[in-house]
Protein backbone atom coordinates (compact mmCIF):
# COMPACT_ATOMS: atom_id res chain seq x y z
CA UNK A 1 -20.36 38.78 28.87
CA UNK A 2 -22.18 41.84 28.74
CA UNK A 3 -25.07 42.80 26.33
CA UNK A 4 -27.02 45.70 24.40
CA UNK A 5 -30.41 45.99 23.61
CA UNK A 6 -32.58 47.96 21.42
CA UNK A 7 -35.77 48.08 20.23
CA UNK A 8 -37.09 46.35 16.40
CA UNK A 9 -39.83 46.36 14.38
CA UNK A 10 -40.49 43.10 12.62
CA UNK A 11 -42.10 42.22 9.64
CA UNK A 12 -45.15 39.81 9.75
CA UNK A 13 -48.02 40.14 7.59
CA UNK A 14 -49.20 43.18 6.86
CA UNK A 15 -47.98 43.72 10.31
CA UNK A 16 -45.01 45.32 12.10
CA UNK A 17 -44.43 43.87 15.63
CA UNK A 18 -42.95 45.52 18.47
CA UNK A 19 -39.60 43.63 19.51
CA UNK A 20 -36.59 44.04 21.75
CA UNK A 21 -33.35 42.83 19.97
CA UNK A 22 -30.72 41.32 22.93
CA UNK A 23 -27.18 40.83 21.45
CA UNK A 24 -23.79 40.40 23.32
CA UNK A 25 -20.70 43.08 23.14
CA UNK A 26 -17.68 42.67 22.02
CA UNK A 27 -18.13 39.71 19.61
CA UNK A 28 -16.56 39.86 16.23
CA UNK A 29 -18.19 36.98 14.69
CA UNK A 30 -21.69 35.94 13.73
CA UNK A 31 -23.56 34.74 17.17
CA UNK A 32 -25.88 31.70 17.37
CA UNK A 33 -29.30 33.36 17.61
CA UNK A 34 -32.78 32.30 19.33
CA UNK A 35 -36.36 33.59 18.59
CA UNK A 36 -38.28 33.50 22.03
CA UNK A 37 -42.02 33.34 22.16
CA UNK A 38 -43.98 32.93 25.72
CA UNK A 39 -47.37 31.38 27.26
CA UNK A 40 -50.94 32.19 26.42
CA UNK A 41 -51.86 36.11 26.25
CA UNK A 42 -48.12 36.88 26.86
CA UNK A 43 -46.08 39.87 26.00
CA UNK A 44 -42.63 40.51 25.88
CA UNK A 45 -41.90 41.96 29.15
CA UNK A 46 -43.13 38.85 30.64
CA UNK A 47 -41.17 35.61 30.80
CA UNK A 48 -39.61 35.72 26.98
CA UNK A 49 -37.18 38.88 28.27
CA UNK A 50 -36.03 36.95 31.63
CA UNK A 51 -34.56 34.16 28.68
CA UNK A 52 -33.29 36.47 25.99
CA UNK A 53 -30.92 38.50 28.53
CA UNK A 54 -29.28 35.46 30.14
CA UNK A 55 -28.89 33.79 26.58
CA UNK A 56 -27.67 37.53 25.73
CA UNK A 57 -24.77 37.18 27.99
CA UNK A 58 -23.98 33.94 27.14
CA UNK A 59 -23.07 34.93 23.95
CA UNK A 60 -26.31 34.60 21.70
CA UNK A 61 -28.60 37.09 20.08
CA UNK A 62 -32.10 36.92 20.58
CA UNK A 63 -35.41 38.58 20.18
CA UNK A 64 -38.84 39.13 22.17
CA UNK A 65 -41.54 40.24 20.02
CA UNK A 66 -45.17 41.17 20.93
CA UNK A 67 -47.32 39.14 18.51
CA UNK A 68 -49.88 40.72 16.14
CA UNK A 69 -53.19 41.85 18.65
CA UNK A 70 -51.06 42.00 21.50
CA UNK A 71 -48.98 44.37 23.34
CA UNK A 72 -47.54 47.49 21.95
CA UNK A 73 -47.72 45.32 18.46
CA UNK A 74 -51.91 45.74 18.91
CA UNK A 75 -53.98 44.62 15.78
CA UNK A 76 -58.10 44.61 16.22
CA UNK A 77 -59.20 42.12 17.68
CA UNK A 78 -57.16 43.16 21.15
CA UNK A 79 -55.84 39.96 22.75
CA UNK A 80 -57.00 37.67 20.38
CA UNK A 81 -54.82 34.59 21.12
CA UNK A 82 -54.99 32.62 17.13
CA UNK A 83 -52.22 29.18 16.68
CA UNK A 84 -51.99 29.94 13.06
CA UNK A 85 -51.03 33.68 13.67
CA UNK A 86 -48.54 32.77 17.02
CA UNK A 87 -46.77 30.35 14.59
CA UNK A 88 -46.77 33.10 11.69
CA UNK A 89 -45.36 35.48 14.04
CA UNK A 90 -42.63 33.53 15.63
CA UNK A 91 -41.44 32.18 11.91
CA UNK A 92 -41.43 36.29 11.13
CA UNK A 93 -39.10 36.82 14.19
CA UNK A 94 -37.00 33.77 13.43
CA UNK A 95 -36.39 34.93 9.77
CA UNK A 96 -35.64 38.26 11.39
CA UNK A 97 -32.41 36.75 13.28
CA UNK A 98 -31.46 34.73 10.52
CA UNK A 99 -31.22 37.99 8.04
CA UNK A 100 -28.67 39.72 10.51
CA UNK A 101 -25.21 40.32 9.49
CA UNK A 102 -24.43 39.29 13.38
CA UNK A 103 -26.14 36.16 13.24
CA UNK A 104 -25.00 33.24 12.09
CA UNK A 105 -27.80 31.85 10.16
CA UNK A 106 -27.40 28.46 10.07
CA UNK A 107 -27.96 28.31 13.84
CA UNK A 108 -30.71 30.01 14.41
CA UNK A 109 -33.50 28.50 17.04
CA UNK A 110 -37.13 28.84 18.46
CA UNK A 111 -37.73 28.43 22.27
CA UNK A 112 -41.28 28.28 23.65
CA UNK A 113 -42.24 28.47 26.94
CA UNK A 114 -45.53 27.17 28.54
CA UNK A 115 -48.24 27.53 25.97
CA UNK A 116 -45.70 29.27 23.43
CA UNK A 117 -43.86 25.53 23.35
CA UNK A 118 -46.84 24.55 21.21
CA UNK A 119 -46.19 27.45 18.95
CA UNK A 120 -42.33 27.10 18.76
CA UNK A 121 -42.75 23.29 17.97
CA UNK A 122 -44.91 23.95 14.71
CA UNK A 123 -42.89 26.56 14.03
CA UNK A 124 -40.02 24.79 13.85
CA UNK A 125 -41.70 22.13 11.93
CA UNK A 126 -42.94 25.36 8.95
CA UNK A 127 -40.18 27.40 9.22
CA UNK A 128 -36.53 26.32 7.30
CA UNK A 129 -34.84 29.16 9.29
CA UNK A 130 -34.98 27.54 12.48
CA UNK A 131 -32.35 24.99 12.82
CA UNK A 132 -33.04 23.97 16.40
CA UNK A 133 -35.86 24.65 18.83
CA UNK A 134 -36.10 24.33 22.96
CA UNK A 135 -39.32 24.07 24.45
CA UNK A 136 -39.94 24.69 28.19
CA UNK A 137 -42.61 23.83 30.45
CA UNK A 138 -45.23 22.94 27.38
CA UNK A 139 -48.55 23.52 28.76
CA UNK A 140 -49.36 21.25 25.52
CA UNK A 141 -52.59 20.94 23.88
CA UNK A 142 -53.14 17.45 23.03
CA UNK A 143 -56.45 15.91 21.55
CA UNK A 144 -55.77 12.91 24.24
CA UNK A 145 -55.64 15.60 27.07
CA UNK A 146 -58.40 17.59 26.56
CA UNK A 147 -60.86 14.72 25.79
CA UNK A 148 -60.01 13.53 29.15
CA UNK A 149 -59.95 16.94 30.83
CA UNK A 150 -63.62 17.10 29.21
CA UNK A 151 -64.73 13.46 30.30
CA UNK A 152 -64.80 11.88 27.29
CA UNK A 153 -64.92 12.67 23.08
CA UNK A 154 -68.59 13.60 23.56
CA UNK A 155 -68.09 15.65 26.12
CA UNK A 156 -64.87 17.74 24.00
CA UNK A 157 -67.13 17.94 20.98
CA UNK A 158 -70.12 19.27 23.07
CA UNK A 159 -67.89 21.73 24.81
CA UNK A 160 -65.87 22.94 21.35
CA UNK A 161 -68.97 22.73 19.67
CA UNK A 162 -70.08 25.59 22.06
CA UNK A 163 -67.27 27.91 21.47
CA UNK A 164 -68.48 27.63 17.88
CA UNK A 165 -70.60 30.65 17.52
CA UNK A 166 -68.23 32.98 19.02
CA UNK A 167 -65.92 32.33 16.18
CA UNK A 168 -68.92 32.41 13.33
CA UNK A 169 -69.60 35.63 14.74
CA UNK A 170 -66.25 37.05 14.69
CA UNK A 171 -65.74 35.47 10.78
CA UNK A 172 -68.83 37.34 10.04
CA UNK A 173 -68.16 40.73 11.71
CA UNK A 174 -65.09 40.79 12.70
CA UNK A 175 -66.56 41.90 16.78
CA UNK A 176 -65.48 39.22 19.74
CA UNK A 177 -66.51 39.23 23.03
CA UNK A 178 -63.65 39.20 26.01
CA UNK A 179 -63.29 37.02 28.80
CA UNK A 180 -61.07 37.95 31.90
CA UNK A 181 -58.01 36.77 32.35
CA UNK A 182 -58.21 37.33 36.54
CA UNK A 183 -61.67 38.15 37.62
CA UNK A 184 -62.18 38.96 41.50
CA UNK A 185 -63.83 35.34 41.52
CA UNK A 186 -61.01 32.52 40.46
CA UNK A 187 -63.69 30.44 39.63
CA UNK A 188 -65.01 33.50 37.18
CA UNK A 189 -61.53 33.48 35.72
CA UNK A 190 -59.91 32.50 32.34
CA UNK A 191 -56.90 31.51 35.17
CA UNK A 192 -59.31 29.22 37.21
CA UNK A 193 -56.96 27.76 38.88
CA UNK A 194 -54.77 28.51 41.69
CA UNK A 195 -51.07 28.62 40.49
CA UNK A 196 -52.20 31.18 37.52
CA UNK A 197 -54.46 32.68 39.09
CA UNK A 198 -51.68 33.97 41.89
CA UNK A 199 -49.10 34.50 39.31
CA UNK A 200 -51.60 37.18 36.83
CA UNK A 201 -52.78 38.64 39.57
CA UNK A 202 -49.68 40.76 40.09
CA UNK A 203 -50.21 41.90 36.85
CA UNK A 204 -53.58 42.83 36.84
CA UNK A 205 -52.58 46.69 38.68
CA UNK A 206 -49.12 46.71 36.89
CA UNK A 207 -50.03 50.05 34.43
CA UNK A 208 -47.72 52.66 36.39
CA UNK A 209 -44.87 50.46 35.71
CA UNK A 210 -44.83 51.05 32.44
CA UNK A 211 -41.39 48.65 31.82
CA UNK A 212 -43.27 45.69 32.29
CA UNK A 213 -45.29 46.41 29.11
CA UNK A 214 -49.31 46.48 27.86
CA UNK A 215 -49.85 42.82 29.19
CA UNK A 216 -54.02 43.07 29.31
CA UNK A 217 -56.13 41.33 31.39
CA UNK A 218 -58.43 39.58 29.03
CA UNK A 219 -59.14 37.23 26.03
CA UNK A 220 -60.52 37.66 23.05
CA UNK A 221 -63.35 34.53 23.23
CA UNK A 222 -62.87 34.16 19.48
CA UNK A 223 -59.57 32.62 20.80
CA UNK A 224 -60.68 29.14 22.32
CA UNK A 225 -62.44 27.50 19.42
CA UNK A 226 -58.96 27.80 17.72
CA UNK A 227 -56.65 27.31 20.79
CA UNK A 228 -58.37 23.86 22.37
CA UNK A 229 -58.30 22.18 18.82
CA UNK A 230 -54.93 22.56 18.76
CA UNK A 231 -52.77 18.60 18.72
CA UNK A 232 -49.24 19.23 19.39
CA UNK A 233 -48.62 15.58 18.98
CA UNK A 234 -49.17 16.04 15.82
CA UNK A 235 -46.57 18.95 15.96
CA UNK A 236 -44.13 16.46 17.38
CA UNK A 237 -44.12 13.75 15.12
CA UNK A 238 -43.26 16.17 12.36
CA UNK A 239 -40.28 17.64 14.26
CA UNK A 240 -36.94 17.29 11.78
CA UNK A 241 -34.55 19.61 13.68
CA UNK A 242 -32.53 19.21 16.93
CA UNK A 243 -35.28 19.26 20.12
CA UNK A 244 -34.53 19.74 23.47
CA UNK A 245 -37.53 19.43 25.96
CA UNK A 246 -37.31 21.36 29.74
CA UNK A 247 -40.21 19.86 31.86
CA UNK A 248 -40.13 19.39 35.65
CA UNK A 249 -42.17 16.83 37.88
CA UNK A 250 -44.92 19.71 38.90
CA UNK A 251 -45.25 21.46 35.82
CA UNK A 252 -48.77 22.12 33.77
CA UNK A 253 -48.16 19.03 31.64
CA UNK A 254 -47.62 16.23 33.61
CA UNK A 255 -44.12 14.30 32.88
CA UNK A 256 -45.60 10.73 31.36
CA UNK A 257 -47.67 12.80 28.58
CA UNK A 258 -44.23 14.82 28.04
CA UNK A 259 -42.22 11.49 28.08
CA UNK A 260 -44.72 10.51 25.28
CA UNK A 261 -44.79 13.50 23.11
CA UNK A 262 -40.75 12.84 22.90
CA UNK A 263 -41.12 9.80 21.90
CA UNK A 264 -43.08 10.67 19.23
CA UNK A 265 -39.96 12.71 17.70
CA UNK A 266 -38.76 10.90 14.76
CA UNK A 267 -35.02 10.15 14.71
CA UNK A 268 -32.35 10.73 17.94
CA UNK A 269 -31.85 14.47 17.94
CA UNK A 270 -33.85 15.06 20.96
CA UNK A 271 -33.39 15.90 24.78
CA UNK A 272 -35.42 15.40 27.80
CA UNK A 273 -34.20 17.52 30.75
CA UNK A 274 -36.31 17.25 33.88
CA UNK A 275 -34.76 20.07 36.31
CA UNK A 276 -37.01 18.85 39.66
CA UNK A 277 -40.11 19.53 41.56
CA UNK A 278 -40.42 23.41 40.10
CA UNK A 279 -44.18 24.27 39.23
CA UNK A 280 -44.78 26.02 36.18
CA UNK A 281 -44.76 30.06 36.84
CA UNK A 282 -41.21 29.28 38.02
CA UNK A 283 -40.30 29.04 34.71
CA UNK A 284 -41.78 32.39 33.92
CA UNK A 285 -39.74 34.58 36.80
CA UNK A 286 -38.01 32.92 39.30
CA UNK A 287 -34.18 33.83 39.03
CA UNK A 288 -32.87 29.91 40.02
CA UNK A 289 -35.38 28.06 37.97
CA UNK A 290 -34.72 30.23 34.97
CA UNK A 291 -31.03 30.11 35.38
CA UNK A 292 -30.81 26.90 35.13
CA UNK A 293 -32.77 26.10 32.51
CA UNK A 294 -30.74 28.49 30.38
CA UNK A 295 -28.06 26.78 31.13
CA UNK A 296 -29.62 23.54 29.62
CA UNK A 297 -30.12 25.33 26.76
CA UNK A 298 -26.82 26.92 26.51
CA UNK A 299 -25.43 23.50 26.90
CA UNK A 300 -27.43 21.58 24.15
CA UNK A 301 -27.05 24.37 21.72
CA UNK A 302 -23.36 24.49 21.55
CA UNK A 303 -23.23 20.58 21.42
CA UNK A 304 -24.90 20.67 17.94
């Protein structure tokens, strides 16, 4: 099935975000309909487009948005990366879908992928629009995880409480510092680590291609007092709508802490699909990885 595109504004806030609207041709009824939202410092062009036009073809509309501070949506601060405002913004783009005359409103979805899974999962937990949400390749934010990550409670306190007056600062004046995203040093890198790190550094040079969008290499600091609080379990046992879960055995959330946050679903309307041995960027460009976890969603979504 073939598809148009064009380009939306959408309402959230006091804000109007940038967004491409994906929906298939020749259809003379109202389409099931996803709202996509991607990893950490992401904009549209990046990994949310690769799953709107396969979904697209497959008969559903969808829609890529640059959240508020990022992208060709912009908002001062630049690249300021907030939960509450990521969740805002993908509720905004799911009510967006729901509202269309070509959408059928009662099935209507969210799908995260990598850091945007935490985002999609509250979401779907706020937002009575969504009916259904798919996250893929979580790179969750658990309290568990990061106080081991840190060595210990005293350790994660110590550390958040340090990323304190960075946020006091910005509450005060509104001014945050930037950290970068891919510095010529991994180690001096928000990505310090190697998958990342390979993956964003094709798109630190990328500003004569001007189709892959105003992705920016940097992060507002204000961001990680916010971000590393963050408990999607807490997410998770609040989830009341259909849930299907994409992971694979080499992704950035390892497969026993994703076994656990399903469990922690209430009820049986949930789905674990572990595709195989794909790491995580895979899920952010690579043709065969992303094809078949659309078709996992394709399949679960017309089984409700």
């Amino acid at each position: 099935m073939s598809y148009i595109s064009r380009r939306v504004s959408i309402p959230s806030g006091d804000t109007e975000m940038s967004g491409i609207l994906c929906t298939p041709k020749s259809v003379d009824h109202p389409t099931p309909a996803f709202a996509i939202i991607g990893p950490i410092g992401f904009v549209k062009e990046q990994s949310p487009i690769q799953y709107a036009t396969r979904l697209a073809r497959l008969g559903y509309s969808t829609v890529v948005f640059d959240p508020r501070h990022f992208g060709e949506t912009g908002g001062e601060p630049l690249d300021y990366d907030s939960p509450a405002l990521k969740v805002a913004d993908l509720r905004a783009a799911t009510r967006f879908l729901a509202a269309l005359d070509t959408v059928d409103s009662d099935r209507v979805g969210m799908i995260g992928v990598c850091m945007g899974a935490n985002w999609a999962a509250q979401g779907a937990v706020e937002e009575p629009a969504a009916s259904r949400v798919a996250l893929v390749v979580g790179a969750y934010l658990t309290r568990t995880q990061m106080v081991t990550a840190y060595g210990g409670q005293a350790a994660f306190d110590e550390w958040v409480a340090s990323t304190k007056p960075a946020h006091d600062h910005f509450v005060l004046t509104g001014e945050t510092d930037y950290r970068l995203m891919i510095a010529e040093r991994m180690e001096d890198s928000f990505f310090n680590f190697d998958v990342p790190y390979a993956w964003y550094s094709n798109w630190v040079r990328h500003e004569p291609l001007t189709y892959r969008g105003l992705w920016a290499n940097r992060l507002a600091t204000v961001s990680e007092h916010e971000l590393w609080q963050h408990d999607a379990e807490e997410s998770f046992r609040a989830l009341a709508v259909p849930t299907l879960v994409v992971n694979s055995t080499d992704s950035a959330t390892d497969l026993a802490t994703v076994e656990h946050l399903v469990e922690q679903i209430p009820g049986h309307h949930k789905q674990l699909v572990v595709t195989g041995d794909q790491i995580q960027t895979q899920f952010y460009d690579d043709p065969l990885t992303i094809d078949v976890t659309v078709d996992h969603i394709d399949q679960w979504a017309r089984s409700l």
